[in-house]
N, C-alpha and C. Protein backbone atom coordinates (compact mmCIF):
# COMPACT_ATOMS: atom_id res chain seq x y z
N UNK A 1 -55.59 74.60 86.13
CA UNK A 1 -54.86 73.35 85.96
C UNK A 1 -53.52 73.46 86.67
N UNK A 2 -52.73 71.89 87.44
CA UNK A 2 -51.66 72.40 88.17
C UNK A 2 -50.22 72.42 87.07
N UNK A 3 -49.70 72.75 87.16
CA UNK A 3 -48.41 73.13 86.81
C UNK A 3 -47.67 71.87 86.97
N UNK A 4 -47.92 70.73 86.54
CA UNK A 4 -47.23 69.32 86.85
C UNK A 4 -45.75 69.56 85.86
N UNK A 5 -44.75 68.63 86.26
CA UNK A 5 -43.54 68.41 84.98
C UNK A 5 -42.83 67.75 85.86
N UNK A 6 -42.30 66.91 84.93
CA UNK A 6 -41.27 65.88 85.63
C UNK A 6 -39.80 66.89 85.89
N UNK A 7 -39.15 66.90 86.83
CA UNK A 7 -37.77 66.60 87.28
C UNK A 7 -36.54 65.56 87.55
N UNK A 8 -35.41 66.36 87.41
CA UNK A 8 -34.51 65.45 88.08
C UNK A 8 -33.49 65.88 87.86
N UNK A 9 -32.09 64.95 88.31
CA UNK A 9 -30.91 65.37 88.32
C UNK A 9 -30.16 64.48 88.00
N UNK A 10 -29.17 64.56 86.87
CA UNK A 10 -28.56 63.43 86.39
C UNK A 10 -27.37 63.27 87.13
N UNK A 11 -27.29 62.12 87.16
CA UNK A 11 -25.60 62.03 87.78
C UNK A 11 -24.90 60.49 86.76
N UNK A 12 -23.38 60.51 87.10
CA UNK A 12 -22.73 59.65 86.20
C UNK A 12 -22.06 58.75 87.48
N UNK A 13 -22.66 57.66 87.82
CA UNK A 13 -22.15 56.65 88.64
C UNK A 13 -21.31 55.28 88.56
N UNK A 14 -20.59 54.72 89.22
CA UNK A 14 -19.96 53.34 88.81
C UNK A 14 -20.10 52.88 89.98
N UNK A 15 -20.33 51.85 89.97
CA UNK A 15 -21.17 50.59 91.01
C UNK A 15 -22.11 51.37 91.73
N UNK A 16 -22.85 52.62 91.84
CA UNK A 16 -23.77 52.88 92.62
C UNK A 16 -22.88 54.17 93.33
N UNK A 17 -22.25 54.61 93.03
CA UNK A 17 -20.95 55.86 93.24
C UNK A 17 -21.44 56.88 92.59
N UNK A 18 -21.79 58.19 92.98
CA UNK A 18 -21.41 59.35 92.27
C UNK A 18 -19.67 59.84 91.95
N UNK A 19 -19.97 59.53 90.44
CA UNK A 19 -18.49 60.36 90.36
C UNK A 19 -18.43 61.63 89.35
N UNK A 20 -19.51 61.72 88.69
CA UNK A 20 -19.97 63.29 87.86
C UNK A 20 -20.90 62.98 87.85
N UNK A 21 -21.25 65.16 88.47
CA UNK A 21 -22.80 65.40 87.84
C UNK A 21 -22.87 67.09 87.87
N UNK A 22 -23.84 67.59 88.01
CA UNK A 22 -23.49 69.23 87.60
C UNK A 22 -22.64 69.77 88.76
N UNK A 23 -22.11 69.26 89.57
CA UNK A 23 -21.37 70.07 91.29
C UNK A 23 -19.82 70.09 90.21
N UNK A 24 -19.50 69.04 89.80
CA UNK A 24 -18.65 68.80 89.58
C UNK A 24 -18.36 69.22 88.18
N UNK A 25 -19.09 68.78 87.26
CA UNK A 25 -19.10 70.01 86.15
C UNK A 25 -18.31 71.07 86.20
N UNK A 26 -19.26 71.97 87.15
CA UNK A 26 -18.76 73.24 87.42
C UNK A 26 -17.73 73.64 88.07
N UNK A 27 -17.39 72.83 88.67
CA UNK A 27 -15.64 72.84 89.65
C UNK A 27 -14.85 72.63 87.99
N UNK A 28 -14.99 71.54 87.04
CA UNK A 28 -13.99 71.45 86.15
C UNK A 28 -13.99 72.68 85.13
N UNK A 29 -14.88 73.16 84.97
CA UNK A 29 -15.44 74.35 84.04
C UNK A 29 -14.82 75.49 84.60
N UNK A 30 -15.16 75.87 86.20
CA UNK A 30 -14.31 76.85 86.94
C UNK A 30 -12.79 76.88 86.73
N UNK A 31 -11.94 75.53 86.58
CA UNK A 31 -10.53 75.07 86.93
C UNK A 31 -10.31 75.57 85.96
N UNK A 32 -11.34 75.60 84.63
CA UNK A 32 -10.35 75.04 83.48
C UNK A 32 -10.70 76.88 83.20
N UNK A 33 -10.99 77.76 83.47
CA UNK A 33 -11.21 79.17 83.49
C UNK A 33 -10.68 79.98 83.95
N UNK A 34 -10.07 79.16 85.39
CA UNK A 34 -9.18 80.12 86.01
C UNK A 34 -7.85 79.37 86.43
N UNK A 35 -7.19 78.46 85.71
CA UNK A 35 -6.60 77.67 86.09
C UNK A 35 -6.37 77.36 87.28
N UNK A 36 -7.29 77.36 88.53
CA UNK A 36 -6.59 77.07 89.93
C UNK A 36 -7.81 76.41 90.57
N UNK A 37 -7.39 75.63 91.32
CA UNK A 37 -8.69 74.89 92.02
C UNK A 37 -8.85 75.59 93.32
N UNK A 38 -7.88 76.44 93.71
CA UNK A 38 -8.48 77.06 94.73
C UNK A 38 -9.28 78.29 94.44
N UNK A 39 -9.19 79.02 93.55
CA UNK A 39 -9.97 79.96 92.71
C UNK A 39 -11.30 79.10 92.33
N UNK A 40 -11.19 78.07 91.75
CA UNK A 40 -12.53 77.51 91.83
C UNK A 40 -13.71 77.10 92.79
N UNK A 41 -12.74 76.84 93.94
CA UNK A 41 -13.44 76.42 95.23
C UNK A 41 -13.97 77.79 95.69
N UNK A 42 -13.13 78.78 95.82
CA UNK A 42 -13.75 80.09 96.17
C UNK A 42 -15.26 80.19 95.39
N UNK A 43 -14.99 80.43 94.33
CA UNK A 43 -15.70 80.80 93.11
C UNK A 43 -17.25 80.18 94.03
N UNK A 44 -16.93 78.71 94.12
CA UNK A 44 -18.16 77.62 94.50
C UNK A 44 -18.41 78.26 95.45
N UNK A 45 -17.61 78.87 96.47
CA UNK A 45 -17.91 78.68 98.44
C UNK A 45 -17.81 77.54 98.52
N UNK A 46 -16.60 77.04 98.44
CA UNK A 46 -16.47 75.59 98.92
C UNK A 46 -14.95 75.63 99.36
N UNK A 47 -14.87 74.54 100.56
CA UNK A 47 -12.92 74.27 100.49
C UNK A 47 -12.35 74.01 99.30
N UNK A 48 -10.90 74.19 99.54
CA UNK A 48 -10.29 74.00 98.50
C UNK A 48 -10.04 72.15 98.94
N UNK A 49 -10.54 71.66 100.01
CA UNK A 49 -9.76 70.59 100.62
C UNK A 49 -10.94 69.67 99.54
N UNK A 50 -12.13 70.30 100.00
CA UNK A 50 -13.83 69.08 99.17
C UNK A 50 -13.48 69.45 97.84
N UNK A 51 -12.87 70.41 97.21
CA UNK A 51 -12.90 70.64 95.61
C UNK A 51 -11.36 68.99 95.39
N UNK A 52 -10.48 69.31 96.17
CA UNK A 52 -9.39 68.79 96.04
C UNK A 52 -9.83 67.55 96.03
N UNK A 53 -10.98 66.86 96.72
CA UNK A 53 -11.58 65.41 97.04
C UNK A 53 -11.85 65.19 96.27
N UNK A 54 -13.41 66.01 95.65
CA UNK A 54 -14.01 65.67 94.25
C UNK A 54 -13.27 65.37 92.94
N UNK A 55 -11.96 66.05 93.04
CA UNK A 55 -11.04 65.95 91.29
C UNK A 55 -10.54 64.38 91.91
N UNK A 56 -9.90 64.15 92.89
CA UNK A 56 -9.19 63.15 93.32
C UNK A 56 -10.19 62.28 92.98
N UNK A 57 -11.25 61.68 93.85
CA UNK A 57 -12.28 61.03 92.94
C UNK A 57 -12.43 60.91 91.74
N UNK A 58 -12.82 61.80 91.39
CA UNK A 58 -12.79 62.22 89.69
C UNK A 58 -11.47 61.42 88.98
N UNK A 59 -10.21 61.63 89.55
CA UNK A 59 -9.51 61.02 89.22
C UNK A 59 -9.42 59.76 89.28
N UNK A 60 -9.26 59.43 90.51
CA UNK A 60 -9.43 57.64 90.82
C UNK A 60 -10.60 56.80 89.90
N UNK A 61 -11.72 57.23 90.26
CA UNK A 61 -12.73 56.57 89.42
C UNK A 61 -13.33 56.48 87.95
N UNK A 62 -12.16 57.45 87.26
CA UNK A 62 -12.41 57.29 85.88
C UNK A 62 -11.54 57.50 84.89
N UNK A 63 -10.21 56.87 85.50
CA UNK A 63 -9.69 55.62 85.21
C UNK A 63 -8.42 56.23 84.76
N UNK A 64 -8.06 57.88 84.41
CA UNK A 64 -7.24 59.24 84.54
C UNK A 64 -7.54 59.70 84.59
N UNK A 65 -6.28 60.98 85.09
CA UNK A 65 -6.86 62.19 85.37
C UNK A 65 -7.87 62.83 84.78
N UNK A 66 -8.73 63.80 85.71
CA UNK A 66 -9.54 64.84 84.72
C UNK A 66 -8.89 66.31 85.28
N UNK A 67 -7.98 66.03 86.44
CA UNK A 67 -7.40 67.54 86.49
C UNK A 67 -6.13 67.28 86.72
N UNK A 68 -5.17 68.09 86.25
CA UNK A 68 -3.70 67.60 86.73
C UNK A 68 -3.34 69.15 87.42
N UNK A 69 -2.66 69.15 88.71
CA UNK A 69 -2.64 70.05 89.52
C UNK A 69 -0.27 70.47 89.47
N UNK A 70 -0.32 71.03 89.42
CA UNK A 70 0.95 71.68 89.61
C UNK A 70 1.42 72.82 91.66
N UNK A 71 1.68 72.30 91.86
CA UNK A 71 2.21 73.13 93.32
C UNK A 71 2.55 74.33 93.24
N UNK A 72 2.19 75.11 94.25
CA UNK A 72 2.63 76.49 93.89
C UNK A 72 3.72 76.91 94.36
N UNK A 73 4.42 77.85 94.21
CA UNK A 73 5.36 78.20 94.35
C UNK A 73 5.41 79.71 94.61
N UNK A 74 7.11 80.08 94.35
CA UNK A 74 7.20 81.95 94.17
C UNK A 74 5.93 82.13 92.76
N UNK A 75 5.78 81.54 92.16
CA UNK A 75 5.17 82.08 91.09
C UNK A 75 3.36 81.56 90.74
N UNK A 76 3.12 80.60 92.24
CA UNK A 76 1.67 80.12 92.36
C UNK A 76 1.96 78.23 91.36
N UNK A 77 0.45 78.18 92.00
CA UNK A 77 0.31 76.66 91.53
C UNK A 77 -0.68 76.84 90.01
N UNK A 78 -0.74 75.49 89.51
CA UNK A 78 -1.87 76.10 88.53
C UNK A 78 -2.10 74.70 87.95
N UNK A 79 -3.29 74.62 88.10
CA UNK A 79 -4.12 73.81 87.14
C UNK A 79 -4.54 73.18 86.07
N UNK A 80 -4.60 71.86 85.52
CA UNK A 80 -4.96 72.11 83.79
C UNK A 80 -6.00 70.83 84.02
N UNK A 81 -7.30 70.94 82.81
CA UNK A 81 -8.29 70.00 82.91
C UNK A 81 -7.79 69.73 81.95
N UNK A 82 -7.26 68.17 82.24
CA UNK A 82 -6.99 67.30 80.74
C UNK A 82 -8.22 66.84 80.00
N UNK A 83 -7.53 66.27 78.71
CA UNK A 83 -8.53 65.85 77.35
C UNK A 83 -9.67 64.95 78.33
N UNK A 84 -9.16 64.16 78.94
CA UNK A 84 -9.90 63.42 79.81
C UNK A 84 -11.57 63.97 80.12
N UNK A 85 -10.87 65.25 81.22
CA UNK A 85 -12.05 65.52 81.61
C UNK A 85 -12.34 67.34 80.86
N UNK A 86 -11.82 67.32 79.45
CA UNK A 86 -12.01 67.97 78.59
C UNK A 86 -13.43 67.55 78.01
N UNK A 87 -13.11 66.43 77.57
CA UNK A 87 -14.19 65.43 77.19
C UNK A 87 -15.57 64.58 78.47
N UNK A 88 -14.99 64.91 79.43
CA UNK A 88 -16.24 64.45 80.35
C UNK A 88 -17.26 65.36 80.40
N UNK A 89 -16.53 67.18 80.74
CA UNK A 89 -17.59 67.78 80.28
C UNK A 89 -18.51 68.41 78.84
N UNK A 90 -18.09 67.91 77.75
CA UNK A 90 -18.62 67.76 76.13
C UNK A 90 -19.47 66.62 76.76
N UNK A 91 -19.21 65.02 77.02
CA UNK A 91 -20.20 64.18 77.28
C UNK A 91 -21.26 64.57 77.90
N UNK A 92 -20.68 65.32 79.36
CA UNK A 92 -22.28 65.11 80.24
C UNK A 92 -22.99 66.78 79.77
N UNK A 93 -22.47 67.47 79.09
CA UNK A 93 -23.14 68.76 79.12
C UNK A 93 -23.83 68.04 77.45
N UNK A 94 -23.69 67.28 76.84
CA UNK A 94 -24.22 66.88 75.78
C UNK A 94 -25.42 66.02 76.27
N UNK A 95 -25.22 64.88 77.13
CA UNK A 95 -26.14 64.34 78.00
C UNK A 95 -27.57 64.80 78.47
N UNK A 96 -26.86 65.79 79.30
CA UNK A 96 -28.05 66.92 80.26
C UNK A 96 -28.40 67.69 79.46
N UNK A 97 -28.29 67.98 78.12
CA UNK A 97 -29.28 68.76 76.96
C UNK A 97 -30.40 67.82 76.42
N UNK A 98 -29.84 66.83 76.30
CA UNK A 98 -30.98 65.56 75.81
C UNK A 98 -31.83 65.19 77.18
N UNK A 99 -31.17 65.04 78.66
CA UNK A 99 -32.39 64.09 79.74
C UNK A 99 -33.34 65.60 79.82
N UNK A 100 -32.65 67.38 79.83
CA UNK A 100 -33.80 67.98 79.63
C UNK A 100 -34.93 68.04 78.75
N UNK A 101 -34.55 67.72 77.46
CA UNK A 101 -35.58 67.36 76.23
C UNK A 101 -36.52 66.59 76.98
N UNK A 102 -35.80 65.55 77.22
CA UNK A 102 -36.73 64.07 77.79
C UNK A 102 -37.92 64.80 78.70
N UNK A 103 -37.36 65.06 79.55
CA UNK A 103 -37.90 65.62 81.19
C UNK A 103 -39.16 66.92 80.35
N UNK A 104 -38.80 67.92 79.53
CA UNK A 104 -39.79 69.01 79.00
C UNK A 104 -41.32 68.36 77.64
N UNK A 105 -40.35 67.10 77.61
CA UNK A 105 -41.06 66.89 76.29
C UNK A 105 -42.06 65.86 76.93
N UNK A 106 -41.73 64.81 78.41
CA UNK A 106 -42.74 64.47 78.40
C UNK A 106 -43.79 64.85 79.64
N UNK A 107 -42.70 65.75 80.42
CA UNK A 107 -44.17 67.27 81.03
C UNK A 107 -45.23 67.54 80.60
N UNK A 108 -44.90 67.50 78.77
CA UNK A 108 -45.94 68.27 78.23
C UNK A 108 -47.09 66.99 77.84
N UNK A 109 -46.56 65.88 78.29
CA UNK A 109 -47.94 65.23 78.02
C UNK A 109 -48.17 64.10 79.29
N UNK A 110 -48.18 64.89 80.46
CA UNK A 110 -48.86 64.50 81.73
C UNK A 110 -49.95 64.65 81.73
N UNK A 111 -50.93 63.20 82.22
CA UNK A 111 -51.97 63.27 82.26
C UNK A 111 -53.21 62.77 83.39
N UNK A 112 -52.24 63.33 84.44
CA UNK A 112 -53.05 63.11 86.06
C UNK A 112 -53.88 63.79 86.24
């Protein structure tokens, strides 16, 4: 018998926009770990310029901040993920535990 199961990938859009989904998750999860978005971008293999885009987005499109960034200096820059997007990732990591339920639970009753 084949090995059928549904997939997918959630994302959180406004008018047809990606503005969170797991890329981004993990950039805020990274930030909020190592306080620095350029430490996070490393972390990814990514610029610090596309990490810097995605929060900015992130920012613009949902409606405040989800990262507030500080400049560096003699003593470095540093990072903080506000309640904002404290709470975006509790929502979508609460989310993507339930669309996997969805996605495993009705795998198991494919019937092609």
């Amino acid at each position: 018998m084949k090995d059928l199961k549904y997939t997918g990938k959630l994302y959180l859009e406004i008018n047809g926009e990606r503005v969170f989904g797991p890329g981004r998750l993990e950039l805020l999860e990274r930030i909020q770990a190592s306080g620095s978005i350029r430490q996070a971008a490393l972390q990814m293999k990514m610029s610090y310029r596309r990490a810097w885009e995605f929060i900015d987005h992130m920012n613009t499109h949902l409606g405040e901040a989800v990262v507030i960034a500080e400049r560096g200096g003699r003593g470095g820059g540093q990072a903080i993920v506000t309640p904002k997007g404290l709470n975006a990732i509790r929502e979508f990591k609460a989310f993507h535990q339930k669309f996997r339920e969805f996605l495993q639970e009705h795998s198991a009753q494919i019937n092609i």
